[in-house]
Protein backbone atom coordinates (compact mmCIF):
# COMPACT_ATOMS: atom_id res chain seq x y z
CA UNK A 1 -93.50 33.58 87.12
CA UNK A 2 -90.31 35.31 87.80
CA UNK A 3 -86.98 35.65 85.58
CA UNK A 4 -85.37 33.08 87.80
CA UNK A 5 -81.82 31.82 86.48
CA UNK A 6 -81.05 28.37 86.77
CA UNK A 7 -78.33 25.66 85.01
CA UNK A 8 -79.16 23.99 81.90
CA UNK A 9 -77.00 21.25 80.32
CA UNK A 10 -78.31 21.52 76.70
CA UNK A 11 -77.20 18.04 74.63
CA UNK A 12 -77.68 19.01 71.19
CA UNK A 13 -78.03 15.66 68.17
CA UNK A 14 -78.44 16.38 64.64
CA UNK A 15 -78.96 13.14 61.56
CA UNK A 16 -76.10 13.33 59.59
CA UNK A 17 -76.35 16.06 56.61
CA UNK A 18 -78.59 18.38 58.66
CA UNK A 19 -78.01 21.30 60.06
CA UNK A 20 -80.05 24.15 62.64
CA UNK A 21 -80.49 27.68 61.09
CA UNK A 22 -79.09 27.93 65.35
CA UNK A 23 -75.88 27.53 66.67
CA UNK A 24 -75.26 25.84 70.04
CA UNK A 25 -75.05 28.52 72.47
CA UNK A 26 -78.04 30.15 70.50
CA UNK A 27 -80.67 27.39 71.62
CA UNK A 28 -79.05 27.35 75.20
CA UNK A 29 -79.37 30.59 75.88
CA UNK A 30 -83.01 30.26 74.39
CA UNK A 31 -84.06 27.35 76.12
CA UNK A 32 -82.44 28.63 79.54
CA UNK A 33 -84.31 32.40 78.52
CA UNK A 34 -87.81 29.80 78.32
CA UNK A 35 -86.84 28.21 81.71
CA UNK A 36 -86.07 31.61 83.21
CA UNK A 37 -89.26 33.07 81.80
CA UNK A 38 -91.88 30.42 83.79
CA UNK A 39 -89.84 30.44 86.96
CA UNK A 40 -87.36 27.42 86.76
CA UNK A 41 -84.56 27.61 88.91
CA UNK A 42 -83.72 24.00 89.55
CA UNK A 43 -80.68 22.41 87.22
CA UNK A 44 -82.58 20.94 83.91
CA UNK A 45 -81.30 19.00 80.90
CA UNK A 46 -82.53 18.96 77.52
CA UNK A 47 -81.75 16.99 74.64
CA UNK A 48 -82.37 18.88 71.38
CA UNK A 49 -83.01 16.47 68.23
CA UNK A 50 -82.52 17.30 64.96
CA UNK A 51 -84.33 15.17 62.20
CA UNK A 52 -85.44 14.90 58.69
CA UNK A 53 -89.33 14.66 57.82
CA UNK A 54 -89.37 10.97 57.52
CA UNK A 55 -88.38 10.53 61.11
CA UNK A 56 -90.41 13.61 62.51
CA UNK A 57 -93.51 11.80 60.70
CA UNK A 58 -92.68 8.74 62.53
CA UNK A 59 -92.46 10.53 66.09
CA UNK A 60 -95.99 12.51 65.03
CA UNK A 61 -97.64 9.04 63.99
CA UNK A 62 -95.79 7.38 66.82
CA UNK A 63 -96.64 10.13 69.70
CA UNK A 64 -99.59 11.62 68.72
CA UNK A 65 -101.24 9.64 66.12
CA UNK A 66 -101.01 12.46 63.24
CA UNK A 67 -99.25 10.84 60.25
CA UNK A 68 -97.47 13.63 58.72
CA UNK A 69 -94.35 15.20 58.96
CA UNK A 70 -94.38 18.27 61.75
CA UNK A 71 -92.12 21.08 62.70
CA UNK A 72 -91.46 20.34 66.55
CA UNK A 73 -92.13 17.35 68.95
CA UNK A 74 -91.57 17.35 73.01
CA UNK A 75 -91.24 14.45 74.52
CA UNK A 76 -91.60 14.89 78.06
CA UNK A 77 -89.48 12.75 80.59
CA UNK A 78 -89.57 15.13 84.21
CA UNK A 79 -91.15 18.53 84.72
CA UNK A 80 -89.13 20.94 87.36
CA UNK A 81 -91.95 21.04 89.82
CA UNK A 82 -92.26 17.20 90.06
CA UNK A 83 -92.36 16.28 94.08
CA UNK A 84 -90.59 13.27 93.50
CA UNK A 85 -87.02 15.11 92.75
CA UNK A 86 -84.55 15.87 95.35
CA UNK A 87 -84.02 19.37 95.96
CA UNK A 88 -81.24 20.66 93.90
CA UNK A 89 -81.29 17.42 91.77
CA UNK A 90 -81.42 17.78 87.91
CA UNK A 91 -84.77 17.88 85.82
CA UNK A 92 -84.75 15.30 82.81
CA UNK A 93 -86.86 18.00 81.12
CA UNK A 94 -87.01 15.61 78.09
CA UNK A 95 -86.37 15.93 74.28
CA UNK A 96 -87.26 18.97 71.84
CA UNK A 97 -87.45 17.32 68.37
CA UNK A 98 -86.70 19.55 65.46
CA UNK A 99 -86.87 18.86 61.77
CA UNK A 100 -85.13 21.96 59.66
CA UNK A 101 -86.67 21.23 56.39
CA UNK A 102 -89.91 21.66 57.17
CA UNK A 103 -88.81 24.63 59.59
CA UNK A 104 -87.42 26.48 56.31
CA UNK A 105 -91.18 25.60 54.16
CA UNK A 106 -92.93 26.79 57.23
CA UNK A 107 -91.11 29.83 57.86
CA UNK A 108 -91.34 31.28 53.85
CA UNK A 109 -94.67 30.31 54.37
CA UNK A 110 -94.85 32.75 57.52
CA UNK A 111 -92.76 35.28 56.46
CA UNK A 112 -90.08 34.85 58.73
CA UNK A 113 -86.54 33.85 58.89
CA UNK A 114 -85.44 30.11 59.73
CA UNK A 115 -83.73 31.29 62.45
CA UNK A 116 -86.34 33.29 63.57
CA UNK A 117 -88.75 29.80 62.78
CA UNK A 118 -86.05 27.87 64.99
CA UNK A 119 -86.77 30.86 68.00
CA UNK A 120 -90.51 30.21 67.82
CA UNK A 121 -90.40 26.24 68.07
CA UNK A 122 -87.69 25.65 70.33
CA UNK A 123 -89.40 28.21 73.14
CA UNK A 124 -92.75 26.58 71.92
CA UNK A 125 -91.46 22.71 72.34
CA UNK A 126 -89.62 23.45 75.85
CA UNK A 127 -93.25 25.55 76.98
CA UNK A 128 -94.41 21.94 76.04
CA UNK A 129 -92.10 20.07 78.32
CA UNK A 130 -93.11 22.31 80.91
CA UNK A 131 -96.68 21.60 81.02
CA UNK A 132 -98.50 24.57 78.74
CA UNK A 133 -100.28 22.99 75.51
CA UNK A 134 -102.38 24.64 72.99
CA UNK A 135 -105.74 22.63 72.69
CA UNK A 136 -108.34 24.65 74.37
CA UNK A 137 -108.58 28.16 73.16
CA UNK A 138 -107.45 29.65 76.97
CA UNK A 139 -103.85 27.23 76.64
CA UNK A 140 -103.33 28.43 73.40
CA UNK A 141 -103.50 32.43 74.02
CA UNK A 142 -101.52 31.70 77.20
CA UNK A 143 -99.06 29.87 75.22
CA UNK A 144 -98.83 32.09 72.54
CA UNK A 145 -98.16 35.09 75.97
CA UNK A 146 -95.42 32.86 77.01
CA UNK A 147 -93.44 32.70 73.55
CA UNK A 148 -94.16 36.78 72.60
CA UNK A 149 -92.27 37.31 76.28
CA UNK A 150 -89.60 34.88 75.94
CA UNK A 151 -88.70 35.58 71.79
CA UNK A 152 -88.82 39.58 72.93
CA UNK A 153 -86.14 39.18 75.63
CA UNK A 154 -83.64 37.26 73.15
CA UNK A 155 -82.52 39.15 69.90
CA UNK A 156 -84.22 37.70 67.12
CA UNK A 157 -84.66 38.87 63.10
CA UNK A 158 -87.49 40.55 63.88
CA UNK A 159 -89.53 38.50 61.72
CA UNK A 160 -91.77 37.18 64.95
CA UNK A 161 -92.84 40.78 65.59
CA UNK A 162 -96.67 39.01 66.19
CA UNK A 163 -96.59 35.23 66.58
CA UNK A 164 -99.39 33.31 64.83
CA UNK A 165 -101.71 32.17 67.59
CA UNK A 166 -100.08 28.53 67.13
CA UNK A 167 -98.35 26.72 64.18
CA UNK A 168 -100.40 23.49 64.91
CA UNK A 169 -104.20 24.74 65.04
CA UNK A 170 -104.95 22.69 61.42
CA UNK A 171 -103.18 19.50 62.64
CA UNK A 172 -105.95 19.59 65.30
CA UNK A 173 -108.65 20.01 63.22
């Protein structure tokens, strides 16, 4: 898909005391880069949720039945291409669920910055909203495609210089 532009009102929510290794702008420029990169060029809006492990765990258990604490969640609401939205009317794209303490563990663990961890999971949660997953072998090289050509158009650390197939292939073990 092309490098199409298109709006996106980013609503960013954080639990009191924690804080994204991102600033504001950062993950809207990121998340609009992500639209861009698959082709969306209708208005979107995306809620970005920032949460401690206790209540990540409780979204994994709740939405996908793993009961441990996680580094992203999507939770879909519209995708862009859904027939039943007006032309020019605004995509619900849905919530990207963050929890920064486990982003910092898993990012010493991978040898990259938490910023750089922050990158990686917000492209990878809004590739979710759009409809790409990672369970069959195919999805999760073509996922893995999408993030390397999003995080290399956006300035980064330069700690993602090869992103690990997925984060999540031992949770589906």
């Amino acid at each position: 898909m092309s490098g199409t532009a298109c709006e996106l009102e980013l609503v960013v929510e954080s639990e009191e005391g924690l804080a994204a290794a991102l600033d504001d702008a950062q993950m809207h420029d990121l998340a609009r880069a992500t639209l861009a990169a698959r082709g969306v060029g209708r208005p979107c809006s995306l809620s970005v949720s920032i949460v401690g492990d206790e209540r990540i765990r409780e979204l994994n258990r709740a939405w996908r039945g793993v009961d441990r604490a996680t580094d992203v969640i999507s939770v879909e609401c519209e995708r862009p291409d859904d027939p039943d939205l007006g032309e020019g009317e605004v995509c619900e794209l849905g919530d990207v669920v963050l929890a920064p303490r486990f982003l910092a563990r898993q990012a010493a663990a991978m040898g990259s910055t938490e910023a750089d961890e922050w990158r990686l999971m917000l492209v990878h949660g809004v590739l979710h909203l759009l409809g790409m997953d990672h369970l069959e072998e195919a999805d999760a090289h073509a996922m893995r495609a999408a993030e390397e050509a999003v995080l290399a158009s956006v300035p980064t650390d330069g700690t993602l210089t090869d992103v690990v197939l997925t984060r999540h292939r031992e949770e589906e073990a």
